[in-house]
Each structure stands twice: as C-alpha cells, then as structure tokens.
Protein backbone atom coordinates (compact mmCIF):
# COMPACT_ATOMS: atom_id res chain seq x y z
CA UNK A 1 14.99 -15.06 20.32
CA UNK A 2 13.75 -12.44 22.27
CA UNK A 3 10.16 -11.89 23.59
CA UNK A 4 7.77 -9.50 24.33
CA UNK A 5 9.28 -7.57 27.25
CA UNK A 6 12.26 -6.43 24.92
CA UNK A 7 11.81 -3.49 22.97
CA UNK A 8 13.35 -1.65 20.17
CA UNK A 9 13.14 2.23 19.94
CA UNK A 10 14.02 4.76 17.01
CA UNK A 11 15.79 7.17 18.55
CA UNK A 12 15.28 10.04 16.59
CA UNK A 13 11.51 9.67 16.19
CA UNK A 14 11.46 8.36 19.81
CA UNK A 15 9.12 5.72 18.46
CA UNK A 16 8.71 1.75 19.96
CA UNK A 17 7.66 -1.06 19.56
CA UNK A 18 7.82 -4.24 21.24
CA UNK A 19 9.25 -7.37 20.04
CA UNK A 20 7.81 -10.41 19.14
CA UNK A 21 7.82 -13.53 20.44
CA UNK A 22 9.84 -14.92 17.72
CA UNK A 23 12.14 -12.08 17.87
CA UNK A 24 11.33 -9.99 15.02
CA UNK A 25 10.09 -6.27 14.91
CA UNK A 26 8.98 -3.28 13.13
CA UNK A 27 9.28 0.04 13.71
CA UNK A 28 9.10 3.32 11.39
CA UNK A 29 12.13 5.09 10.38
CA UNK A 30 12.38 8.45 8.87
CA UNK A 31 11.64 8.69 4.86
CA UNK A 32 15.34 10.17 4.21
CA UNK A 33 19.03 9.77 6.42
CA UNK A 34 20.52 6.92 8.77
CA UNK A 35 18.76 5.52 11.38
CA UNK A 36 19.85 4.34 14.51
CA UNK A 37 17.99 1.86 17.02
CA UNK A 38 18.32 1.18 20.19
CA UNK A 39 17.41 -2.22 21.49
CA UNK A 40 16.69 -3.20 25.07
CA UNK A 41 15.66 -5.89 27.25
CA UNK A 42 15.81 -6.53 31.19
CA UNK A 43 18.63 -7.81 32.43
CA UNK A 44 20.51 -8.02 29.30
CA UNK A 45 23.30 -5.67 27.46
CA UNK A 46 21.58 -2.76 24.98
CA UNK A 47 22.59 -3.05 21.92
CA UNK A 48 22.82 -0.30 19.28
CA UNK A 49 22.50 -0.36 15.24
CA UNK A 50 22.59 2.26 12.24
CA UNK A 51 20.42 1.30 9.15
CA UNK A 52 22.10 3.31 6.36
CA UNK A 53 19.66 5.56 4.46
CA UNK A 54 17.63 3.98 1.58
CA UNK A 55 17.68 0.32 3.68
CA UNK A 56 15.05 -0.94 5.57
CA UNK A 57 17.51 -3.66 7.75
CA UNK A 58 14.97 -6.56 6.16
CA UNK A 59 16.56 -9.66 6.69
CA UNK A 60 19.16 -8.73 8.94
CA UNK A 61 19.74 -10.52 12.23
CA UNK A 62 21.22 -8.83 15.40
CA UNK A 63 22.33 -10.32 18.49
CA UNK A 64 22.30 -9.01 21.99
CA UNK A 65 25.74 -9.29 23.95
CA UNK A 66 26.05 -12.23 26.31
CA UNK A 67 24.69 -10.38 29.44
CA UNK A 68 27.71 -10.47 32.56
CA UNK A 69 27.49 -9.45 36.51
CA UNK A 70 29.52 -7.74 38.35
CA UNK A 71 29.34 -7.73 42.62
CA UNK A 72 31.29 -7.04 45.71
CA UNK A 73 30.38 -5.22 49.49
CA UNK A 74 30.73 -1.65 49.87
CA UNK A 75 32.15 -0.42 53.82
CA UNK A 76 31.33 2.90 55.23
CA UNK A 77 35.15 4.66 57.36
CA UNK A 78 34.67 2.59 60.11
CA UNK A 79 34.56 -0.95 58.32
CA UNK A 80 31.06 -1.23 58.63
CA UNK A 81 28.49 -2.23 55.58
CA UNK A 82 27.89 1.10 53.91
CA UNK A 83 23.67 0.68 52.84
CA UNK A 84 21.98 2.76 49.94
CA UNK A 85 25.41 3.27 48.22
CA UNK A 86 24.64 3.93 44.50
CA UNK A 87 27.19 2.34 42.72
CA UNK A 88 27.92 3.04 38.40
CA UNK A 89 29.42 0.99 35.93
CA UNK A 90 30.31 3.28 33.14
CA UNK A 91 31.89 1.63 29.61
CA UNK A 92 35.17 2.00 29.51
CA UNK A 93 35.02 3.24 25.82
CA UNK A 94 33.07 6.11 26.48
CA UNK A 95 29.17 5.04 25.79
CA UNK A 96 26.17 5.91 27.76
CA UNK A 97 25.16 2.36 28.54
CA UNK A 98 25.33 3.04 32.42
CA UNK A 99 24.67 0.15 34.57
CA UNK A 100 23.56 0.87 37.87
CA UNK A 101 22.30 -1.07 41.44
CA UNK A 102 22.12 0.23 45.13
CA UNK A 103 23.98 -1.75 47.90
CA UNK A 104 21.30 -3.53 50.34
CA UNK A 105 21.45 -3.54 54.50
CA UNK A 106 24.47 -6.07 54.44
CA UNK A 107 25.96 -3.19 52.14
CA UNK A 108 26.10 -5.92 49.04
CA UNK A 109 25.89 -4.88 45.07
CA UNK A 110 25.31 -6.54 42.33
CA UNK A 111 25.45 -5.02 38.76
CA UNK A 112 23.48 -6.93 35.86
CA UNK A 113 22.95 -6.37 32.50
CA UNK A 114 26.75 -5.83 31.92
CA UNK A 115 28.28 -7.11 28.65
CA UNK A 116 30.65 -9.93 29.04
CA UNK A 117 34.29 -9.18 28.05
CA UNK A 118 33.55 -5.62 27.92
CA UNK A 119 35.22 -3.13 30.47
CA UNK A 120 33.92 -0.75 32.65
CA UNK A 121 34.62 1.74 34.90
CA UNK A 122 32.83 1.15 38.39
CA UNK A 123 32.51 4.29 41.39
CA UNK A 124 29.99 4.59 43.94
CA UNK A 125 28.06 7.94 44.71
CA UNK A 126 26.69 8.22 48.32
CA UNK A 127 25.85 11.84 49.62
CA UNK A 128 27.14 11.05 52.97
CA UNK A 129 30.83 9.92 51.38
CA UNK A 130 33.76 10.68 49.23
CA UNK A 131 33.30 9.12 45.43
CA UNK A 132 34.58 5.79 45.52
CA UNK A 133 36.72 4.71 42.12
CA UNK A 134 36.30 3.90 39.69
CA UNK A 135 37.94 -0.07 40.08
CA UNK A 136 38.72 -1.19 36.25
CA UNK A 137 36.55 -4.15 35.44
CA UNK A 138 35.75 -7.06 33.00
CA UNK A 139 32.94 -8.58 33.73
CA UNK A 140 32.08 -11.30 34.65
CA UNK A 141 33.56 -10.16 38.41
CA UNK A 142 33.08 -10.64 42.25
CA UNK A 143 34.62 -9.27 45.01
CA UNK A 144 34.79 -5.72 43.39
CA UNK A 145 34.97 -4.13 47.12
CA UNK A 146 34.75 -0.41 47.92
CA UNK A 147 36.14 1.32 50.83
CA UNK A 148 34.40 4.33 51.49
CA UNK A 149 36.49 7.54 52.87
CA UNK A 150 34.53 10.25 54.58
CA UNK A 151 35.00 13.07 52.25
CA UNK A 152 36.17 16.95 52.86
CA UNK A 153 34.52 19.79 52.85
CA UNK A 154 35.08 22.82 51.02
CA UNK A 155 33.31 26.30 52.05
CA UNK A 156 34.09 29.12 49.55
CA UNK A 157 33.25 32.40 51.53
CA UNK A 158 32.49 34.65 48.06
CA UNK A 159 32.31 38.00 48.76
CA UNK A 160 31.68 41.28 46.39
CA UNK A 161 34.55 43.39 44.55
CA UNK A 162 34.04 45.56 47.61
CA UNK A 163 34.86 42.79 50.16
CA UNK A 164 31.58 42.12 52.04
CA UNK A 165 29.52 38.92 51.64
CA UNK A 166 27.47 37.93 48.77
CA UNK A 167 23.82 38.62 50.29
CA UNK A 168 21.89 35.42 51.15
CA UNK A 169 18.69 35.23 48.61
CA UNK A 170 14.80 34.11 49.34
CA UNK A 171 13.87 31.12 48.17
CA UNK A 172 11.68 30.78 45.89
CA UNK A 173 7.13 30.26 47.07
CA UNK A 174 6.16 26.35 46.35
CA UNK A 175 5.70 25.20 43.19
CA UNK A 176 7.54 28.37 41.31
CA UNK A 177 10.82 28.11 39.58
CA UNK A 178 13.12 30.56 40.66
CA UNK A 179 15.12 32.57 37.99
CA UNK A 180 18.84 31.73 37.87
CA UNK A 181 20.62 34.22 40.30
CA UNK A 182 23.90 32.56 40.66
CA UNK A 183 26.25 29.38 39.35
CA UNK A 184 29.14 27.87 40.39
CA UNK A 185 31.24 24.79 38.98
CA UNK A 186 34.17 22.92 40.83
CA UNK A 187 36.53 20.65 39.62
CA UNK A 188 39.21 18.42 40.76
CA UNK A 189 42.51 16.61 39.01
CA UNK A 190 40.89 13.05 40.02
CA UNK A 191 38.38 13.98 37.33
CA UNK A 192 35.50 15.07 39.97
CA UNK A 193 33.37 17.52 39.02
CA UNK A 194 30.14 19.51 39.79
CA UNK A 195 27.63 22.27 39.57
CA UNK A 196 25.30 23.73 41.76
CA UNK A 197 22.94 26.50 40.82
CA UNK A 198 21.04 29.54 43.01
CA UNK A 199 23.89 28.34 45.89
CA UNK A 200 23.03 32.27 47.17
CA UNK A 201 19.60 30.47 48.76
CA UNK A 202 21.54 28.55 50.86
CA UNK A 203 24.15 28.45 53.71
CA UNK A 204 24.20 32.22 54.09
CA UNK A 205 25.20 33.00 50.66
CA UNK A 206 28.21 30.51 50.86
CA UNK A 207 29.29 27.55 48.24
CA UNK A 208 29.56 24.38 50.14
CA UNK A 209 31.02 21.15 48.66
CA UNK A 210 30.58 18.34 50.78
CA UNK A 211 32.22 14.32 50.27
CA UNK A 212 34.67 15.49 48.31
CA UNK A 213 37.35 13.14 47.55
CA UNK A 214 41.06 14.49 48.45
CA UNK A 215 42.81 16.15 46.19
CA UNK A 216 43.55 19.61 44.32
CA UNK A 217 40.53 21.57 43.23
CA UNK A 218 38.94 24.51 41.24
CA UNK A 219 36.35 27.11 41.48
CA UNK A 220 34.02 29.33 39.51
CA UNK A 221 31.23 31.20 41.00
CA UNK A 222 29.06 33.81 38.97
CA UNK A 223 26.67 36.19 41.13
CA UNK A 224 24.02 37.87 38.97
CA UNK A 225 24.95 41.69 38.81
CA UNK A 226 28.87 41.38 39.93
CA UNK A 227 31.71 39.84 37.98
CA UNK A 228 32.72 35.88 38.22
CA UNK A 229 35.36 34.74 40.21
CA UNK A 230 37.51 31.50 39.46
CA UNK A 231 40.34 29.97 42.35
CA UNK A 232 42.30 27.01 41.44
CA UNK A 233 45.13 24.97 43.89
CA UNK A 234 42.64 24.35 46.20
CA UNK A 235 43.70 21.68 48.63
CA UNK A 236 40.94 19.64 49.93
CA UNK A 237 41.86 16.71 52.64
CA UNK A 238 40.27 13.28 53.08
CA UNK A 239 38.47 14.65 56.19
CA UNK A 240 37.44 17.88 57.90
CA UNK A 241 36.64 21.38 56.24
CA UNK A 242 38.49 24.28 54.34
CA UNK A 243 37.80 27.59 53.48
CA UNK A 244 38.52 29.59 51.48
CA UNK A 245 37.60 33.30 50.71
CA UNK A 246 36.69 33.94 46.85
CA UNK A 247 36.31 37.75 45.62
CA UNK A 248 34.02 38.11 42.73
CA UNK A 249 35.52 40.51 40.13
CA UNK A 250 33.83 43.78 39.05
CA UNK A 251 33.55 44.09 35.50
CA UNK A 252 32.12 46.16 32.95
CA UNK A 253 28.92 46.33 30.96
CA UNK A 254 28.39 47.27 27.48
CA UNK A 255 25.00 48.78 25.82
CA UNK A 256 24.05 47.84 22.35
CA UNK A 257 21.45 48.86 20.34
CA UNK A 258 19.86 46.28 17.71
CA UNK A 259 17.88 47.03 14.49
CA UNK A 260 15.82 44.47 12.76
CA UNK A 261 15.64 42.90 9.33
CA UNK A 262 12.73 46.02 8.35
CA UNK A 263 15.73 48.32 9.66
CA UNK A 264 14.04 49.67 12.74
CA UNK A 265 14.88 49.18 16.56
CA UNK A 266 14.35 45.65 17.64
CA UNK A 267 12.98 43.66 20.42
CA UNK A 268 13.13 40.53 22.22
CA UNK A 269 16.28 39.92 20.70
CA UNK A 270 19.07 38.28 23.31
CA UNK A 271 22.99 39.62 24.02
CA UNK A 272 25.16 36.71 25.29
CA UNK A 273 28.85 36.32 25.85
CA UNK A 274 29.97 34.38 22.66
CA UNK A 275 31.79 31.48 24.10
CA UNK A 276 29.17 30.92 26.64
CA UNK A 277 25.93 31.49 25.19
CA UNK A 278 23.90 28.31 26.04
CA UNK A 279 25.74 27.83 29.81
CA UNK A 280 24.16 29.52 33.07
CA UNK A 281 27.11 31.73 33.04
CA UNK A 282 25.94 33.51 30.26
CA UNK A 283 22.65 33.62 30.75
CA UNK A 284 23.40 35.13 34.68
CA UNK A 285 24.93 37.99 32.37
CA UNK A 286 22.55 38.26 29.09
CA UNK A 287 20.74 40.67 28.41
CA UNK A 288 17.46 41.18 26.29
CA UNK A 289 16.45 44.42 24.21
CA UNK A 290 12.78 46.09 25.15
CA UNK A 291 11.03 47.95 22.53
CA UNK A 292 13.85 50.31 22.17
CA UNK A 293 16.40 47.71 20.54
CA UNK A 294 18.35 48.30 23.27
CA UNK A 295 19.89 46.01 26.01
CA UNK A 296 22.84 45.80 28.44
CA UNK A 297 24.70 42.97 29.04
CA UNK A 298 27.37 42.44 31.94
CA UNK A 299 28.98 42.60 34.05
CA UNK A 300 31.54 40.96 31.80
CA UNK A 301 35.68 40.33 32.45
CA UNK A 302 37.74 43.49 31.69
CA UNK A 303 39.20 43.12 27.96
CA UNK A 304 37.88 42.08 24.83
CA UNK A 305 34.66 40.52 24.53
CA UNK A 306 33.02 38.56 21.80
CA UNK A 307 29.09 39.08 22.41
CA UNK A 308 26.91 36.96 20.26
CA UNK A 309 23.02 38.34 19.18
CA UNK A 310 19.97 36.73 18.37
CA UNK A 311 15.93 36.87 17.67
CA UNK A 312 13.37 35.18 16.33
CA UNK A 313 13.27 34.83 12.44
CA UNK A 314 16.78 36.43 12.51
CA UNK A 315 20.35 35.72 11.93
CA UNK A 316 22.42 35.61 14.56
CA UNK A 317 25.16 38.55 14.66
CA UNK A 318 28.18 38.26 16.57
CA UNK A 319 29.79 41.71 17.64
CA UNK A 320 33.44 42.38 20.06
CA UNK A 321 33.24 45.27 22.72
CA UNK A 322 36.41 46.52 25.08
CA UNK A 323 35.27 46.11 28.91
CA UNK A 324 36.81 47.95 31.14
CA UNK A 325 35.84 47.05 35.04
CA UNK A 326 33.23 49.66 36.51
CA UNK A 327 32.33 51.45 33.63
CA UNK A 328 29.82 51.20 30.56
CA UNK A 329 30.62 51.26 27.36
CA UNK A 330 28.12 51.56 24.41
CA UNK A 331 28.59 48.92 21.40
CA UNK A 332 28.40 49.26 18.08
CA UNK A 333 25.02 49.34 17.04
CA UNK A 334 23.65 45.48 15.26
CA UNK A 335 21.56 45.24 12.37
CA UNK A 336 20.20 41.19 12.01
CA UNK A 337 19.47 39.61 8.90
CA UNK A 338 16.24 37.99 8.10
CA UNK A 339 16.48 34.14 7.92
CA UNK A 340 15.73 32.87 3.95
C-alpha cells in the first residue's frame, strides 16, 4: 500500500488527488474517451495506466515497479571530482520517466527512483564540459563512472549575402520579452543537439557552441530579414576552438493578398512557410496581413514554396509561390473558408 505522499494525476484534466493510506484513490475522468493516469510517489518508479472508455478501473489493483539505484563518481579532465554535474537517466525504450540527481563536492551520484530490471540510458550535462554518455544500464548498478572531456568550441562567423557581419542586436529592457530576431540549431552524428534563439544579442552577432563533444557537426542559422544558411561536415575536436564562416542566403519574398469568408480583404490572418509553420524558423519569416489583406512573407529559399494561411474562425489555405533570390513576387490572391 501506498500512503498519503503518493499521488495519482489525470493527465488530460490535469486533476489530483492524493492517495490514501490504504492505497486506494479517486479521481475524475472525462465523461467520454480513454483515460490515462499517471501515478507517483518519492523515491519510487511512476507508473502509468489507460482506463478504456466506459470503465471506471473499480476494482482494479496496480502495482508500482520495485524502485532500483543507480551510482558512481563523476571526474572533471584532470582526474579530479567533477561537483554540480547533472547527470540523466533516460529509459531506454523511449519514455519520459527521466531520473535525475546532481553529483556532490566528492563529485558522487546517486540516481533513485529507477525501475529495477529496466534499462536506461545515463549522460551527464555540465556547462563547463563535453556531454558525458550515455553508459547502458540496468539497474540496480554502482560504479557507473564518468570521465569528463573538456569540450570544443565552435564559433560560426555568419555574415550577410553581401559578406559583412550579421549586426550585433540590443538586448532587450528588464522584464520585456524580446521578439524573435534570429534562430539557429546544431547537430552532431553522436546524437547531440541544440538550439539557441536571439544568438544576434550576444558575442558580437556570432553563434557560439561551447562543451561540445568531438565529432562531425551541422548548422542552421536564420537572421530575421536575410535568407537562412545551413553548413554541415563540421569538424569539432575534443579541445580548443573552430571557426567557421557561414553566409546567410538572400532569398526572395512573395506578396499575397487574402480575402475573407464575407469575400472582402482580410486581416490578422498569418503567411507561414508550410513545412515550418509552428518552428521559429517560420515565424522569423511570417508574415501577417493589415487591414488591406495583404502581407509579405520572406525572405524564403529560391524555388518552389509551399506557404500555408490562417485566421481566426477560418480555414486554413495552403498556396505554392516560385522564389527567386532578390526579387518579389506577388501570389495568387487566397480566399479562406469559414469554419462550420
């Protein structure tokens, strides 16, 4: 049985309630579909359940895994205990039950809550050194040791389609959010990857990777107003920086003129690139109609272009334009339906 400091959620309806003392619970579920709960306790294994729609789960019992620990000593380049390493242990099946612990002074980890007999991927994550891992485990295990290398560092000097550096830009006063003015992504054949947004704030306008594990990588940077770039074969060493100079490309932009459900010119309604509608790439290159129904959107690769439109109590339409780089080319014009 499990007491009071467990707790069982409905995910959908992000609902709880606690468990009682004798184990058992309650919790709503929605009047129609499957639910699925989550159930969680400290220092022992989650454990997840679907309750297939028209059942209530009356009756049924569930038991938590047998909880497992994994531990070992995490050492810095120079041999020494490596402190306030974060180190991960992911399932090896692909869930999101992440278990997670921070090495002490004596640089010492120990992972709880793992399920016994289940395996796991475990890395560390320390800003000051490469990615260590991920070590293959079963818990229960000791002795899972990490040596930490120092990491490279990769500095992509991005310049314009004209050759001159990408201006540096202000950051933004306290407390504001500062609209998204540039995006990059990097990725590496060890499976490292990672994203950093507004990079033009920082470092004089240049991306800089640092703790990057050795290895073969790729890069795609996206200035708002000029064309993306993307540079792959990069060669980054276990120690010590690279650069490398990126060119963003030019592109094209493409007008389009949208008309409403009532037939007349429409506004507020958004222009993305199709295949990246919902990712800061396309927003960096979106555009949104005023009250004329009309909008630009670029600069976007030379060739053909799916662009994908929507508004508020409309369909979306989807529309393809030819770019060509440095010029502007008008669209055909969009008429959205009204949603039912």
């Amino acid at each position: 049985m499990i007491g009071t400091k467990a707790s069982v959620s409905k995910i959908a309806l992000r609902s709880g309630s606690r468990i009682r003392a004798d184990g058992s619970f309650e919790v709503a579920r929605p009047a129609a579909g499957e639910a699925s709960v989550q159930v969680r306790a400290p220092g022992l294994p989650g454990l997840t359940r679907s309750v297939p729609p028209g059942e209530d789960g009356s009756g049924a019992t569930w038991d938590l895994p047998r909880p497992a620990k994994v531990s070992g000593v995490v050492r810095d380049p120079s041999g020494m205990p490596a402190a306030g390493v974060r180190v991960l242990a992911k399932p090896a099946d692909g869930a999101a039950d992440l278990g997670q612990a921070e090495t002490g002074a004596d640089g010492t980890y120990e992972l709880g809550g793992l399920e016994e007999g289940r395996r796991y991927d475990v890395r560390t994550w320390s800003p000051l050194h490469a990615p260590g891992g991920p070590i293959a485990v079963t818990p229960p295990a000791v002795g899972v040791d990490f040596n930490l290398d120092p990491g490279g560092t990769l500095v992509i000097e991005v310049l314009t389609a004209d050759g001159k550096p990408v201006p540096q830009m202000p950051q933004a006063p306290p407390g504001m959010a500062a609209p998204i003015h540039s995006f990059a992504t990097l990725s590496g054949d060890q499976g490292y990857g990672t994203t950093t947004t507004n990079w033009t704030t920082q470092e004089g306008g240049k991306l800089v990777f640092r703790a990057l594990p050795a290895g073969r990588y790729a890069v795609r940077a996206q200035v708002r107003g000029h064309g993306d770039a993307r540079l792959g074969g990069i060669s980054v060493p276990r120690s010590g920086e690279i650069k490398v100079p990126l060119l963003l490309g030019r592109g094209g932009f493409a007008t389009i003129e949208v008309r409403g459900k009532e037939g007349t010119m429409l506004g507020g309604a958004t222009v993305f690139p199709e295949k990246e509608a919902d990712t800061p790439f396309g927003l960096l290159v979106s555009g949104t109609t005023g009250a004329d129904g009309r909008a630009s959107v670029g600069p976007l690769p030379a060739g053909l272009q799916a662009l994908l439109v929507r508004a508020d109590g409309h369909e979306p339409a989807r529309l393809t334009v030819q770019i060509s780089d440095g010029i502007t080319v008008p669209a055909p014009e969009v008429r959205l339906a009204g949603k039912p």
